[in-house]
N, C-alpha and C. Protein backbone atom coordinates (compact mmCIF):
# COMPACT_ATOMS: atom_id res chain seq x y z
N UNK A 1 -0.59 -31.43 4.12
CA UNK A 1 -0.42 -30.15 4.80
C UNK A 1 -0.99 -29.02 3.96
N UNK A 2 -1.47 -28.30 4.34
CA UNK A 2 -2.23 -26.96 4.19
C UNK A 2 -0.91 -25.65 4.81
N UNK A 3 -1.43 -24.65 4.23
CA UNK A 3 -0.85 -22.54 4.81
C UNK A 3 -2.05 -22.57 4.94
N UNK A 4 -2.37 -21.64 6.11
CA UNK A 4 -3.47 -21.02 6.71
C UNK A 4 -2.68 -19.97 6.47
N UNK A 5 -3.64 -19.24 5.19
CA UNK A 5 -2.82 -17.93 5.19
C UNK A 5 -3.87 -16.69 5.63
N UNK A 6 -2.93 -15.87 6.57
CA UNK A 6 -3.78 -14.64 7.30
C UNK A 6 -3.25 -13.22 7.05
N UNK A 7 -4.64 -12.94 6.68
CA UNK A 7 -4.11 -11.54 6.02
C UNK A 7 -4.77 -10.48 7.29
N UNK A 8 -3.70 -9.99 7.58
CA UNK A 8 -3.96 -8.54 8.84
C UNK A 8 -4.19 -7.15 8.48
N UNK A 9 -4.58 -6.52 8.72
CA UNK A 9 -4.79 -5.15 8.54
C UNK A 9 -3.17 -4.48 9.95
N UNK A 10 -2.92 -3.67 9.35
CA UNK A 10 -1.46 -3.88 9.81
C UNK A 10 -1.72 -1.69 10.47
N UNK A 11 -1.52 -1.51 11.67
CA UNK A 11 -1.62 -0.24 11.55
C UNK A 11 -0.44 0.16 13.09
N UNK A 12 -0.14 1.68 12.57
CA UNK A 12 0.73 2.05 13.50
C UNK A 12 0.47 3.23 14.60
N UNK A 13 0.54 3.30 15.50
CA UNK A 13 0.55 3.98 16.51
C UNK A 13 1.04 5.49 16.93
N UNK A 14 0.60 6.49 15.88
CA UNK A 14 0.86 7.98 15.61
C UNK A 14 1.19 8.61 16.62
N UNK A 15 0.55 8.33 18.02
CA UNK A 15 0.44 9.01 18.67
C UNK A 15 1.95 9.08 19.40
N UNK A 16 2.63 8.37 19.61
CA UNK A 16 3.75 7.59 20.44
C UNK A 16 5.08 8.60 20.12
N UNK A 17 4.85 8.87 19.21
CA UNK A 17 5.67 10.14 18.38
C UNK A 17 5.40 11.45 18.85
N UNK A 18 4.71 11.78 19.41
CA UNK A 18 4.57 13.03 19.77
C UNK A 18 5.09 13.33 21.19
N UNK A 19 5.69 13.99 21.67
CA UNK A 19 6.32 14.83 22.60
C UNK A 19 5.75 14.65 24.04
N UNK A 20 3.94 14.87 23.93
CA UNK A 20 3.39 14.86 24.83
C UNK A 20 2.14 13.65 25.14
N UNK A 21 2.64 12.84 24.70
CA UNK A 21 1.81 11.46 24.19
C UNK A 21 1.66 11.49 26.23
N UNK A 22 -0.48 11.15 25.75
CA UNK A 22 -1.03 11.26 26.75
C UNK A 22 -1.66 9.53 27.27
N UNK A 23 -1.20 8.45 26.48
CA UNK A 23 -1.17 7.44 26.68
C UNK A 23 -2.52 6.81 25.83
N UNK A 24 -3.29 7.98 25.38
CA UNK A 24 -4.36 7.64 24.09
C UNK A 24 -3.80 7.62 22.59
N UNK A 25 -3.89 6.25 22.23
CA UNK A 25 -3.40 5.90 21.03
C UNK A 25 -4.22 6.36 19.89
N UNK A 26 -3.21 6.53 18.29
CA UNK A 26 -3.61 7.20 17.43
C UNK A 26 -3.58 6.23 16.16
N UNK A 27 -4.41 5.55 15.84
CA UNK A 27 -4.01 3.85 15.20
C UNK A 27 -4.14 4.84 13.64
N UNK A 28 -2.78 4.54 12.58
CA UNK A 28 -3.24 5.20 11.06
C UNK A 28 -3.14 3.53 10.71
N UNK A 29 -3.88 3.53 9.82
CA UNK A 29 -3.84 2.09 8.88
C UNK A 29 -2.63 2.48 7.97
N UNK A 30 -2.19 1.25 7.86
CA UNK A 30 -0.67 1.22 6.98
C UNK A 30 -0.68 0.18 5.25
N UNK A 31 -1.74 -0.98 5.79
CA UNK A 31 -2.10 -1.97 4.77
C UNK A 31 -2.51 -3.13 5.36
N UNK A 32 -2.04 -3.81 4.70
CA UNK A 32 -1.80 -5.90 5.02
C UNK A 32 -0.78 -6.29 5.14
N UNK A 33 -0.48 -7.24 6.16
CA UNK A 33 0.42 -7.75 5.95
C UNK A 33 -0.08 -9.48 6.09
N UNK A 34 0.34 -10.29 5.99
CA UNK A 34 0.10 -11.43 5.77
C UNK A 34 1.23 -12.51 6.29
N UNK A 35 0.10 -13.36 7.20
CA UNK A 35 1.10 -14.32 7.92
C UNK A 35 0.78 -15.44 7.53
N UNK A 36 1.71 -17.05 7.74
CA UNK A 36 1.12 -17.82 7.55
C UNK A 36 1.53 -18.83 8.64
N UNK A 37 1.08 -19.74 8.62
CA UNK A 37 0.57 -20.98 9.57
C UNK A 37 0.32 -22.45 8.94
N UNK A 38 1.52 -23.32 9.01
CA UNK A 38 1.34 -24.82 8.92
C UNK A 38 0.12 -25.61 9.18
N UNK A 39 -0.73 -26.21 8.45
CA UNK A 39 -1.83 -26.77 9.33
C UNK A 39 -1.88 -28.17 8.34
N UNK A 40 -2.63 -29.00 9.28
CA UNK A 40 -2.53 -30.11 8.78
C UNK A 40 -3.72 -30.56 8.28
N UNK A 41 -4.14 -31.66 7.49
CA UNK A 41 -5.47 -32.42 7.22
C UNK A 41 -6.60 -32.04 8.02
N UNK A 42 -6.06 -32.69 9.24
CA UNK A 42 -6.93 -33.37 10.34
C UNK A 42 -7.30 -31.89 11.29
N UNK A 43 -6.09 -31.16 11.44
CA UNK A 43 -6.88 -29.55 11.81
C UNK A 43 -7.28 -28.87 11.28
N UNK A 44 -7.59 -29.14 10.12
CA UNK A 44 -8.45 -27.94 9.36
C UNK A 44 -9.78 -28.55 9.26
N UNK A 45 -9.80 -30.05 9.62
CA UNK A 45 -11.04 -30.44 9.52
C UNK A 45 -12.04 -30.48 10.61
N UNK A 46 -11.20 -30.79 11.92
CA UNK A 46 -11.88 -30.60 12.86
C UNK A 46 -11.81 -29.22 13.63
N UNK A 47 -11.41 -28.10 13.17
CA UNK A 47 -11.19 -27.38 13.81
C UNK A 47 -13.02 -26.28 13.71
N UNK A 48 -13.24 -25.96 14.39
CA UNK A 48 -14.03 -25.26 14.43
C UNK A 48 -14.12 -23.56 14.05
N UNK A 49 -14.46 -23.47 12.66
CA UNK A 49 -14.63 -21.81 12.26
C UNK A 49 -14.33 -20.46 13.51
N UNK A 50 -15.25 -20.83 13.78
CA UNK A 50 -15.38 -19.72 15.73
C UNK A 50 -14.06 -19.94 16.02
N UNK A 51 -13.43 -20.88 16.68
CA UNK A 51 -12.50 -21.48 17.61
C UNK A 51 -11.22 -21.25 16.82
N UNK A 52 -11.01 -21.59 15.17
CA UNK A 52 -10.17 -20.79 14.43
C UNK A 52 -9.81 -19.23 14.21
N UNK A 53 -10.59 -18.77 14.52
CA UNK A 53 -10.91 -17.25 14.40
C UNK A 53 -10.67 -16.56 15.85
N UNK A 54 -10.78 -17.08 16.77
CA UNK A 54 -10.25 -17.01 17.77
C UNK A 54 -9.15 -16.97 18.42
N UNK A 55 -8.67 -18.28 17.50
CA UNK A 55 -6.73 -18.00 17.76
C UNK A 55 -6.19 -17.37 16.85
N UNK A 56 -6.27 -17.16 15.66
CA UNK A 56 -6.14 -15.89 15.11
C UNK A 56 -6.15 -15.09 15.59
N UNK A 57 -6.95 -14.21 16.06
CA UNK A 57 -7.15 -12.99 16.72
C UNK A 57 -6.08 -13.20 17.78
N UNK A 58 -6.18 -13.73 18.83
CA UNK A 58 -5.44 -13.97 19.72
C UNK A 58 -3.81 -13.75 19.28
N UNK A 59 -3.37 -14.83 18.30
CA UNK A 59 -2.25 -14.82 17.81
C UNK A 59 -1.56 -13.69 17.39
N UNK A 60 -2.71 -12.37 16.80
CA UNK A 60 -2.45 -11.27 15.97
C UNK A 60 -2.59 -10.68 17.28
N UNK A 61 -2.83 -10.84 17.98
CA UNK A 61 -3.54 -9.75 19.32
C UNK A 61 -1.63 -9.83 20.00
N UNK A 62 -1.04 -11.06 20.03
CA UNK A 62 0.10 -11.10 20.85
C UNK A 62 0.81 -10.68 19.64
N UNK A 63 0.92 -10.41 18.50
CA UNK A 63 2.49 -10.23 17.89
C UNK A 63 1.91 -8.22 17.88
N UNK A 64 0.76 -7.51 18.41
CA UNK A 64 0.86 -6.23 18.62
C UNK A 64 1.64 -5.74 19.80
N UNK A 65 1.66 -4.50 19.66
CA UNK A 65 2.43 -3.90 20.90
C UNK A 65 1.81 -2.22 20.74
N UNK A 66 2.55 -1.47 21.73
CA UNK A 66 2.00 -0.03 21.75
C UNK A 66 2.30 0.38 20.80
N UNK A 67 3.44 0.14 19.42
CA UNK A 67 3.68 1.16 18.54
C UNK A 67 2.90 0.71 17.41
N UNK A 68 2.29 -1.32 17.05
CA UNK A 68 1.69 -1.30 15.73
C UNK A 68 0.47 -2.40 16.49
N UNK A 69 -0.67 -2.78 15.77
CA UNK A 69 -1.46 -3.77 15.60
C UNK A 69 -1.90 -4.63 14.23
N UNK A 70 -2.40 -5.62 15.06
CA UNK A 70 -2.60 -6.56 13.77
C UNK A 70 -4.10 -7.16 14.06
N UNK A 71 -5.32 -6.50 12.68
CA UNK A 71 -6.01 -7.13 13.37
C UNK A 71 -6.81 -8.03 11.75
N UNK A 72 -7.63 -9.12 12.09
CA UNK A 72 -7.67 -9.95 11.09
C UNK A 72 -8.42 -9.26 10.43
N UNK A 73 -8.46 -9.59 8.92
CA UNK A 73 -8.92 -8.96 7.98
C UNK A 73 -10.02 -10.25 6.98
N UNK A 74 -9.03 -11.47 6.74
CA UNK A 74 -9.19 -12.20 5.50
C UNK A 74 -8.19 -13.67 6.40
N UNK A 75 -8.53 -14.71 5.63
CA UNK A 75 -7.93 -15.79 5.94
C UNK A 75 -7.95 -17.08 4.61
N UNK A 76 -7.22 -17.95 4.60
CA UNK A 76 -7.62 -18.62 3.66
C UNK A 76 -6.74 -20.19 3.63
N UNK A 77 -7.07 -21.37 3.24
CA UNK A 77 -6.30 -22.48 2.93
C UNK A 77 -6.25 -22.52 1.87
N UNK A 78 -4.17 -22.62 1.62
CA UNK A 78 -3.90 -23.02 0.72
C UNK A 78 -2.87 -24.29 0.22
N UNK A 79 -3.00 -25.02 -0.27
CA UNK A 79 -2.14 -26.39 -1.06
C UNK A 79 -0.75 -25.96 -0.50
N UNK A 80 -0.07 -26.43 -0.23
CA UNK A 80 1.07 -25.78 0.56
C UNK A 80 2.26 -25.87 -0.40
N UNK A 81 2.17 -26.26 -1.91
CA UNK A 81 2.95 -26.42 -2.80
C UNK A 81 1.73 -25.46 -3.90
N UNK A 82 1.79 -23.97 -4.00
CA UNK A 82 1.37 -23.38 -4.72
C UNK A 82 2.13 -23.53 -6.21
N UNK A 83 1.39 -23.60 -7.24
CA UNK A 83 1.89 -22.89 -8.47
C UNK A 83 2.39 -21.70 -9.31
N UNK A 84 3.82 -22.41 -9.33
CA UNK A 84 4.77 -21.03 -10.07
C UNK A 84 4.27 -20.47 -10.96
N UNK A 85 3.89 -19.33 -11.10
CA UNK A 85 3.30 -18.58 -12.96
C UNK A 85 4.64 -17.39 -12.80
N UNK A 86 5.45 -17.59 -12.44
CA UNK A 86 6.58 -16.52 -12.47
C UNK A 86 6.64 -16.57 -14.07
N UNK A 87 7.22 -17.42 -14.46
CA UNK A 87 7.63 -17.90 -15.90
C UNK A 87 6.64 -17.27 -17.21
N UNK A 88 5.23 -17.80 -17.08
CA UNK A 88 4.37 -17.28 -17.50
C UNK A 88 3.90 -15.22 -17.02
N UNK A 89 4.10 -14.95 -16.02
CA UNK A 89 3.93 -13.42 -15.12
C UNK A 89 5.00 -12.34 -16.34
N UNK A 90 6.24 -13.44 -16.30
CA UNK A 90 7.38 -12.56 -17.01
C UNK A 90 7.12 -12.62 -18.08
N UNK A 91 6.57 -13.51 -18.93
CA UNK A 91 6.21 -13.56 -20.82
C UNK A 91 4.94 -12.54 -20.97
N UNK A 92 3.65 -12.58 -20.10
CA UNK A 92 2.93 -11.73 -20.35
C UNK A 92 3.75 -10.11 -19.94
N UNK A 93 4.02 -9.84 -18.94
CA UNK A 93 4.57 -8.15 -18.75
C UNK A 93 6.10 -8.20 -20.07
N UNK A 94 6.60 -8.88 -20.55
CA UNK A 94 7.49 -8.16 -21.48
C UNK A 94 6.46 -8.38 -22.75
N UNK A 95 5.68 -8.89 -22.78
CA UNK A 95 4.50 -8.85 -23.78
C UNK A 95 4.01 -7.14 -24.02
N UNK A 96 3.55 -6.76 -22.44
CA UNK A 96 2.85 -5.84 -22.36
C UNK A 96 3.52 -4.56 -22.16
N UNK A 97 5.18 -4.63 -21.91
CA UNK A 97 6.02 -3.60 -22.24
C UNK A 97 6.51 -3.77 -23.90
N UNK A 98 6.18 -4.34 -24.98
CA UNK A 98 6.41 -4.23 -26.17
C UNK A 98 5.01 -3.47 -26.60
N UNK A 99 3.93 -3.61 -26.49
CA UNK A 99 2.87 -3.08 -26.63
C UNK A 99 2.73 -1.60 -26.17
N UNK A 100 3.34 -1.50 -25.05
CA UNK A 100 3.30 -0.37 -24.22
C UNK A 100 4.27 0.86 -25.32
N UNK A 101 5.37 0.41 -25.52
CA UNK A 101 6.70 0.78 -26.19
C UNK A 101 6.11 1.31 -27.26
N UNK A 102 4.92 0.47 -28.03
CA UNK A 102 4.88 0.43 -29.39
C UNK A 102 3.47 1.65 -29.74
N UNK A 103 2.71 1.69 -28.62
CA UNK A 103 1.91 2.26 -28.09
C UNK A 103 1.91 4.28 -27.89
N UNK A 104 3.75 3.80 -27.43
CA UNK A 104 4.18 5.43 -27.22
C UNK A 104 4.87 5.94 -28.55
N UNK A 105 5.19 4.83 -29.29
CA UNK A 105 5.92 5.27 -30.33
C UNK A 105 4.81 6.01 -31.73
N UNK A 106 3.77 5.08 -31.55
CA UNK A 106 2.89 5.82 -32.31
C UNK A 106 1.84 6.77 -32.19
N UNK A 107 2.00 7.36 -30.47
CA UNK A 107 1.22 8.66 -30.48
C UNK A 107 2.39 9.58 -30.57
N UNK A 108 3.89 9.69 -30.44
CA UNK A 108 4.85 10.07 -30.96
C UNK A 108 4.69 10.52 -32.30
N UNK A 109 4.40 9.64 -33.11
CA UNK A 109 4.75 9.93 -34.84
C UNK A 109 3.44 10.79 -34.81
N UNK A 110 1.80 10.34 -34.17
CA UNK A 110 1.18 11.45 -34.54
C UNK A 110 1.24 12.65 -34.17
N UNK A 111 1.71 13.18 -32.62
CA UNK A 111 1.76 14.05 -32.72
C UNK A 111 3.19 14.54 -33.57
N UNK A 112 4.10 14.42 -34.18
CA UNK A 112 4.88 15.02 -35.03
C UNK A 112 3.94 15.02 -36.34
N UNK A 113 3.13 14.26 -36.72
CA UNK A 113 2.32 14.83 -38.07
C UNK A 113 1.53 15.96 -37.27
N UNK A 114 0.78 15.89 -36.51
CA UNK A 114 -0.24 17.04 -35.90
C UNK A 114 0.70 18.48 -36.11
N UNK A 115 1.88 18.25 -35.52
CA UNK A 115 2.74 19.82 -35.62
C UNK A 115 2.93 19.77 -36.78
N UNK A 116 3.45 18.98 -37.71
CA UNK A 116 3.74 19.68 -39.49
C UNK A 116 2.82 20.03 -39.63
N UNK A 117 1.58 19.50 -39.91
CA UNK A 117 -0.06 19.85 -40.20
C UNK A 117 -0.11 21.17 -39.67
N UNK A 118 -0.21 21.65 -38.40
CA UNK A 118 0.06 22.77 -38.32
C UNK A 118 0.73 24.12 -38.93
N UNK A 119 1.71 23.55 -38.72
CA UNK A 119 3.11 24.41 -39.18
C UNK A 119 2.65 24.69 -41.09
């Protein structure tokens, strides 16, 4: 098994909010949002690029409505048992908040020499 993972461009409907909403929509982009989809061996192999992209759209076309849309952006197969780097994510960032720390502490001490120097 495979994620068919789909990334949407995700936007909302400005207009709907206004008082005198004339039934012409006002689409602001909001971001991505990202869906995913079970797929197997045998459909990702025979499935046809076009014909994939198609129900996509389609699929994103039915979860819109008048207040948001979803329209495809990006797509991708992935191993459906991804690899954890949480473990590793957390050793590098408290890595890079000791650096950071150590970073502020010593434009700290210079500027306190810069003001005696002054003074």
């Amino acid at each position: 098994m495979y994620q068919l993972r789909i990334a949407a461009k995700y936007s909302e409907n400005y207009a709907l909010h206004n008082k005198d909403y004339d039934g012409v929509p006002y689409w602001k982009p909001k971001g991505i949002v990202e869906f995913v989809v079970e797929v197997s061996d045998t459909q990702r192999m025979v499935m046809d690029i076009n014909e994939m992209e198609y129900i996509m759209e389609k699929m994103l076309a039915d979860q819109s409505n008048a207040y948001c849309k979803y329209e495809l952006a990006d797509y991708n197969f992935c191993d459906d048992k991804p690899k954890d780097l949480t473990k590793q994510f957390m050793v590098e960032f408290e890595a890079r908040m000791v650096v950071n720390e150590q970073h502020a502490k010593d434009s700290k001490e210079e500027d306190d020499q810069l003001r005696h120097a002054i003074d």
